[in-house]
C-alpha atoms as a PDB file:
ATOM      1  CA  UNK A   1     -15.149 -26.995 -20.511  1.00  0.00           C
ATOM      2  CA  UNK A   2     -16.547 -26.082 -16.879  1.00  0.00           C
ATOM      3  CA  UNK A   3     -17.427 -22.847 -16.365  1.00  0.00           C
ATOM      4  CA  UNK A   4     -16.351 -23.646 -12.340  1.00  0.00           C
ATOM      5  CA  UNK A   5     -13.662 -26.115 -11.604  1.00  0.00           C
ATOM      6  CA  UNK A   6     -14.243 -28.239  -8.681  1.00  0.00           C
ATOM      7  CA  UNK A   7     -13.378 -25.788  -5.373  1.00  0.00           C
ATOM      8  CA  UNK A   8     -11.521 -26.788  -2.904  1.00  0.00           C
ATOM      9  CA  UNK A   9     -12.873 -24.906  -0.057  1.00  0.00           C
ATOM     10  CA  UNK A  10     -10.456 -24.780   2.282  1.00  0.00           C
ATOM     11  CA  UNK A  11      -8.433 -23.099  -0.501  1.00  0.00           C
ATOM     12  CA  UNK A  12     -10.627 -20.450  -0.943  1.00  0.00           C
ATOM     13  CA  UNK A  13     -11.150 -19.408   3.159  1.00  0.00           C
ATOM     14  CA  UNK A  14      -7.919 -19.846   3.193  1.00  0.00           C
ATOM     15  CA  UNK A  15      -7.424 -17.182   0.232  1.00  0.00           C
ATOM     16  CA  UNK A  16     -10.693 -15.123   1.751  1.00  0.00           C
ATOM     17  CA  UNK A  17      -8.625 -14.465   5.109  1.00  0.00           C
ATOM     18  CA  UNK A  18      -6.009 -13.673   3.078  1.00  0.00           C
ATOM     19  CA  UNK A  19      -7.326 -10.576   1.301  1.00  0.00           C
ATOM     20  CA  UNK A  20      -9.596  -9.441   4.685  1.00  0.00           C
ATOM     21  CA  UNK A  21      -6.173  -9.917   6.567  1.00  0.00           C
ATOM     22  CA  UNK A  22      -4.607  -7.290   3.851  1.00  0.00           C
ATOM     23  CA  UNK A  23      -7.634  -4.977   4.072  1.00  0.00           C
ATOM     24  CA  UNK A  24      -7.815  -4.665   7.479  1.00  0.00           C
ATOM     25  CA  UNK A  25      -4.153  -4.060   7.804  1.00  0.00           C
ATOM     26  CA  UNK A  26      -4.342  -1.051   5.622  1.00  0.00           C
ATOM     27  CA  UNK A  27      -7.364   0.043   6.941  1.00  0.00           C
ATOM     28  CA  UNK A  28      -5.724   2.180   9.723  1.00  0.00           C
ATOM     29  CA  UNK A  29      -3.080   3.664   6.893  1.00  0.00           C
ATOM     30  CA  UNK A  30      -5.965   4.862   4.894  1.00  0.00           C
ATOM     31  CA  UNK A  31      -7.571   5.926   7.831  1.00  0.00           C
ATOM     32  CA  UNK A  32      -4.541   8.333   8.729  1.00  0.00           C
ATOM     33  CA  UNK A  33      -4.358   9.657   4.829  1.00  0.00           C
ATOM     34  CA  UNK A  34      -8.092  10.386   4.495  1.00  0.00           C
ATOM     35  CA  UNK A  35      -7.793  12.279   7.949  1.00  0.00           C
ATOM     36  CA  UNK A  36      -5.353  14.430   6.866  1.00  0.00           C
ATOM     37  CA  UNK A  37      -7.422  14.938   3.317  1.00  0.00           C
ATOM     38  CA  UNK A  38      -4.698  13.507   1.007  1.00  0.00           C
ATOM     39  CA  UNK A  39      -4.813  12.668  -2.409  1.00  0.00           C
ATOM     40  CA  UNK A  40      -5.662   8.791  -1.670  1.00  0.00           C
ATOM     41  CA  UNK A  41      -7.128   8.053   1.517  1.00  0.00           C
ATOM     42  CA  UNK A  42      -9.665   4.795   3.339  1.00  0.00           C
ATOM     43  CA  UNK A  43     -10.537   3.398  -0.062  1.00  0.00           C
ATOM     44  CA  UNK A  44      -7.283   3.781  -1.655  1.00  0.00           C
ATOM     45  CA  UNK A  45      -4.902   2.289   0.519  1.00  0.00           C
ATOM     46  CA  UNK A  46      -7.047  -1.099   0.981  1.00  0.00           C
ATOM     47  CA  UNK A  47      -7.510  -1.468  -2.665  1.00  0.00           C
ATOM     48  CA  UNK A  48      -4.134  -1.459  -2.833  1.00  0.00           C
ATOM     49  CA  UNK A  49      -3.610  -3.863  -0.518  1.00  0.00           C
ATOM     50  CA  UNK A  50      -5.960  -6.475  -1.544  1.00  0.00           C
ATOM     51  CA  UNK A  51      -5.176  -6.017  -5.283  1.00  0.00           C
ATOM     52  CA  UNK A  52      -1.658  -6.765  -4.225  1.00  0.00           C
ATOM     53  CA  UNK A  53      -2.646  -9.815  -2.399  1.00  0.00           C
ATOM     54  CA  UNK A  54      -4.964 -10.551  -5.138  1.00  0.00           C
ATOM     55  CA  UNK A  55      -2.386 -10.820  -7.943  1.00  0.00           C
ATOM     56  CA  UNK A  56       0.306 -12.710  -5.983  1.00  0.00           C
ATOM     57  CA  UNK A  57      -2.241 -15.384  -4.968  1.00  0.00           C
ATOM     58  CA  UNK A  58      -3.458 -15.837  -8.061  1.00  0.00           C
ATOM     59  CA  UNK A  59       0.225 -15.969  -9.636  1.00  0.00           C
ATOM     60  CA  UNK A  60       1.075 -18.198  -7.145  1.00  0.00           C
ATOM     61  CA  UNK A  61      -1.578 -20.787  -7.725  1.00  0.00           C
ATOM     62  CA  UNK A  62      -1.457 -20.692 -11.583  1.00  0.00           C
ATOM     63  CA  UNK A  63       2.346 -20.230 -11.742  1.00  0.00           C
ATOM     64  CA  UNK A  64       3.715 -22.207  -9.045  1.00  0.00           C
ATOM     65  CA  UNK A  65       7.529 -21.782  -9.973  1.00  0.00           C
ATOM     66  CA  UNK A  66       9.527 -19.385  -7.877  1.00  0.00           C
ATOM     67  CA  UNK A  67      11.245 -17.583 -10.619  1.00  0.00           C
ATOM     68  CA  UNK A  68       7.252 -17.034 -12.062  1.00  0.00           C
ATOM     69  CA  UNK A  69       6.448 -15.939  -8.528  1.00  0.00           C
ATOM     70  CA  UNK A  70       9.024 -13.347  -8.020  1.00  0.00           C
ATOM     71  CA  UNK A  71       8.117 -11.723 -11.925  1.00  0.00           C
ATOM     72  CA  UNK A  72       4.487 -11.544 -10.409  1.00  0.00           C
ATOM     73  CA  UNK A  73       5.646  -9.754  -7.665  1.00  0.00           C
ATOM     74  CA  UNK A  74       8.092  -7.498  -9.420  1.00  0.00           C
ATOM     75  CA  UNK A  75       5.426  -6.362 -11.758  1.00  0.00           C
ATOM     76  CA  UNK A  76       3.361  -5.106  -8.661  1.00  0.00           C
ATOM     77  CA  UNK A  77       5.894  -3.023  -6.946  1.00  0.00           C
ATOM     78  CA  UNK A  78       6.607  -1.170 -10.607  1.00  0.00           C
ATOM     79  CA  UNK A  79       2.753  -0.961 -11.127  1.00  0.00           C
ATOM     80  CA  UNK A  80       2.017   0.382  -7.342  1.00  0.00           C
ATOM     81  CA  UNK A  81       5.275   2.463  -8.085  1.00  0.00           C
ATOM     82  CA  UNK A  82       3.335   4.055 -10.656  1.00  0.00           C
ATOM     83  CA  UNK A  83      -0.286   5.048  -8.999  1.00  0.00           C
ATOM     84  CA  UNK A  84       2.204   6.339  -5.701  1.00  0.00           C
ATOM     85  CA  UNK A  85       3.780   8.793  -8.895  1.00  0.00           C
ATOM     86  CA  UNK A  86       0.119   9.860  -9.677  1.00  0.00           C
ATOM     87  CA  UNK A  87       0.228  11.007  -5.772  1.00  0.00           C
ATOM     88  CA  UNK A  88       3.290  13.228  -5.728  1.00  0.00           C
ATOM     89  CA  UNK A  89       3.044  16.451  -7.058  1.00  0.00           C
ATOM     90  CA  UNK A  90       5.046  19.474  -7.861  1.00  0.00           C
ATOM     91  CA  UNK A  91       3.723  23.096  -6.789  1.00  0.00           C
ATOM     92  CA  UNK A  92       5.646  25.794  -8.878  1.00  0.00           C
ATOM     93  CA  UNK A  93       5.421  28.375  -6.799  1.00  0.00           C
ATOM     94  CA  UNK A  94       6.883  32.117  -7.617  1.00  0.00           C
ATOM     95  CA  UNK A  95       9.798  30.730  -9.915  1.00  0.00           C
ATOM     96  CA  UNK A  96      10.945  28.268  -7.173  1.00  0.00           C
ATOM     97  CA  UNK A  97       8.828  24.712  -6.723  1.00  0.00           C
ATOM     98  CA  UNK A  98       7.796  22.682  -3.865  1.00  0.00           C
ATOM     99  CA  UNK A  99       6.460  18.945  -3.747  1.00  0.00           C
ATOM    100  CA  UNK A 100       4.204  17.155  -1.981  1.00  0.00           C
ATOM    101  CA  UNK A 101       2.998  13.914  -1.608  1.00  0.00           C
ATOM    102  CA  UNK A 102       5.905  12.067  -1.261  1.00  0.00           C
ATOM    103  CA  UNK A 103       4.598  10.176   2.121  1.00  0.00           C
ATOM    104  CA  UNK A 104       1.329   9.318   0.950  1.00  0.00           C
ATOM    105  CA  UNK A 105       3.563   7.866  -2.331  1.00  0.00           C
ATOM    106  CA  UNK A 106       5.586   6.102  -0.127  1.00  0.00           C
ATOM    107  CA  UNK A 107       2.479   4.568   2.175  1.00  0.00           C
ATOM    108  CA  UNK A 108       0.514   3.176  -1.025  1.00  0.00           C
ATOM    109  CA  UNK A 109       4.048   1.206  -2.151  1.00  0.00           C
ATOM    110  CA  UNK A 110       4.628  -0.166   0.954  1.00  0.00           C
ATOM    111  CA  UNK A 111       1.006  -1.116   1.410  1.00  0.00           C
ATOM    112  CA  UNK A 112       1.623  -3.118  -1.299  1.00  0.00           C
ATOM    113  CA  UNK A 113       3.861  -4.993   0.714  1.00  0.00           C
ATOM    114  CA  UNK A 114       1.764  -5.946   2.972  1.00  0.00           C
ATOM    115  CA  UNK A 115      -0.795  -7.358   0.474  1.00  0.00           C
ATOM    116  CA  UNK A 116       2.275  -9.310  -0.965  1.00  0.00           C
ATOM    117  CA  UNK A 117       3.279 -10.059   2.653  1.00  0.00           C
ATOM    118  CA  UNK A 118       0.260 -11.422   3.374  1.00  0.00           C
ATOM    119  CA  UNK A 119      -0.482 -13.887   0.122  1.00  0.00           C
ATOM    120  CA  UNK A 120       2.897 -15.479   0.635  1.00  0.00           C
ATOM    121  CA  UNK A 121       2.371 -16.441   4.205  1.00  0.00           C
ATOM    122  CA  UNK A 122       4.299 -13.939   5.589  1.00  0.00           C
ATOM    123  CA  UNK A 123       1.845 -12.161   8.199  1.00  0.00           C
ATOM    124  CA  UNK A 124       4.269 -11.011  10.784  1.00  0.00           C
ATOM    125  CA  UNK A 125       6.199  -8.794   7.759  1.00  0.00           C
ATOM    126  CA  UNK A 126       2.443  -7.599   7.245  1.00  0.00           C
ATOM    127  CA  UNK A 127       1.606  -6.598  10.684  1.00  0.00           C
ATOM    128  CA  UNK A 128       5.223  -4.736  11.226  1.00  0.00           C
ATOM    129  CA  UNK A 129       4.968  -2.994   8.258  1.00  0.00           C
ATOM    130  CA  UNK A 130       1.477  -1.878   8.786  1.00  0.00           C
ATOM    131  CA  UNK A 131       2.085  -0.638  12.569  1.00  0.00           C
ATOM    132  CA  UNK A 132       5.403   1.032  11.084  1.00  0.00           C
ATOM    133  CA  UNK A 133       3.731   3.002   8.321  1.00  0.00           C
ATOM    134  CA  UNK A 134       0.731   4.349  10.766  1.00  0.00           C
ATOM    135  CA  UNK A 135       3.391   5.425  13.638  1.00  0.00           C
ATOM    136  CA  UNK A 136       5.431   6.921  10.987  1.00  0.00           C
ATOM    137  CA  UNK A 137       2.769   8.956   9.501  1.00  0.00           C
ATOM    138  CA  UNK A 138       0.689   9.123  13.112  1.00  0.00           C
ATOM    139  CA  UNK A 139       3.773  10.221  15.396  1.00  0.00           C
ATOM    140  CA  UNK A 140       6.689  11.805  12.609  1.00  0.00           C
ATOM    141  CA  UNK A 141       4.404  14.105  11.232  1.00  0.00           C
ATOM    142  CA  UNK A 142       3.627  16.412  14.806  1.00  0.00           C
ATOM    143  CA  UNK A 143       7.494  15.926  15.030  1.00  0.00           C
ATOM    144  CA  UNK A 144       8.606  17.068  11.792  1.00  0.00           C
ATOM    145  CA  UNK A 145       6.696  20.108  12.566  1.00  0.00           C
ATOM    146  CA  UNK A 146       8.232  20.897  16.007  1.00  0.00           C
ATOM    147  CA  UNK A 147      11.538  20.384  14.334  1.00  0.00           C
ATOM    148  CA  UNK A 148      10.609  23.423  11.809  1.00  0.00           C
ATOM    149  CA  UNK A 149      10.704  22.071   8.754  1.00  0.00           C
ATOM    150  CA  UNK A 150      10.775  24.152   5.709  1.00  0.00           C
ATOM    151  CA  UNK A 151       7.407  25.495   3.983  1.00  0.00           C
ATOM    152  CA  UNK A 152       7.582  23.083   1.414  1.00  0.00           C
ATOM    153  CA  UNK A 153       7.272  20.253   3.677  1.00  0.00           C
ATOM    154  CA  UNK A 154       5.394  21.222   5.770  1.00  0.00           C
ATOM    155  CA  UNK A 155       2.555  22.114   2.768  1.00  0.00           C
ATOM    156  CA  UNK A 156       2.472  17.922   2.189  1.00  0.00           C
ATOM    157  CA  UNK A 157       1.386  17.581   6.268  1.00  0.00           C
ATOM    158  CA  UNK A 158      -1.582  20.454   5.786  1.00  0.00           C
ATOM    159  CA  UNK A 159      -2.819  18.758   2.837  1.00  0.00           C
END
C-alpha cells in the first residue's frame, strides 16, 4: 500500500486555486465582521469557506455519483448551520430579551456557499454571493440605523 498515490498535478493546482479562490472571496466578509468586533471575524469566515470547499472536493473525487455529491453537500449546510447557531445569542435583558448575531449567523452559512460554489465549478455563484454578503453587511447596516431600528437591533450592529 502507497503511502502517496501517483498525483496528478494538474488535479491538485487545479484543487489549490480552488480553496485560495474560496479564501480570498471571504476574505472581505471576514474583514467586515472583525471590523465591527463580532463574534467570528477574518479567520472565521475563510475557514469556513475553504473547509466548505475542502469537503465537497474531496466528496466529489472519492464519491463521484451525484446523489453522493448532493449528501456531501447537505451535510455542510446543517454542519455550518450549526457553528452560525454558536454565533447568535440571546440577551435577557430586564424580563424582556433581545438577540444578536443573527447577520454574522447568516454570513458564515452563506460563506459556505461560496466554498461549495467554488469546488463545483461554479465561480460566478461565488463571486455574486460574496459581493452580495459584503454590500449587505457594508451598506444595510448605516441604513438600518437611519431607518431607526429598535434597540435590540441595533445592539447586533454595535457589537
Amino acid at each position: 500500500m502507497e503511502l502517496m498515490p501517483d498525483l496528478e498535478w494538474n488535479m491538485v493546482l487545479l484543487h489549490i486555486r480552488d480553496l485560495a479562490f474560496a479564501f480570498i472571496l471571504a476574505l472581505p466578509i471576514g474583514w467586515d465582521r472583525e471590523k465591527s468586533e463580532r463574534t467570528a471575524g477574518l479567520r472565521t469566515f475563510p475557514l469556513v469557506a475553504v473547509a466548505a470547499c475542502g469537503y465537497m472536493l474531496v466528496g466529489m473525487d472519492v464519491l463521484g455519483s451525484t446523489n453522493d455529491e448532493s449528501r456531501v453537500m447537505q451535510g455542510i449546510i446543517a454542519g455550518i448551520g450549526f457553528i452560525g447557531g454558536g454565533a447568535i445569542l440571546k440577551n435577557e435583558v430586564k424580563g424582556g430579551g433581545s438577540v444578536s448575531g443573527t447577520a454574522t449567523a447568516a454570513s458564515l452559512w452563506l460563506t459556505g456557499a461560496i466554498g461549495i460554489s467554488v469546488a463545483t465549478g461554479r465561480l460566478e455563484i461565488a463571486l455574486v454571493l460574496s459581493a452580495l454578503t459584503f454590500f449587505t453587511l457594508r451598506l444595510l447596516t448605516p441604513a438600518k440605523v437611519l431607518l431607526g431600528t429598535p434597540e435590540s437591533d441595533t445592539q447586533d450592529q454595535q457589537r
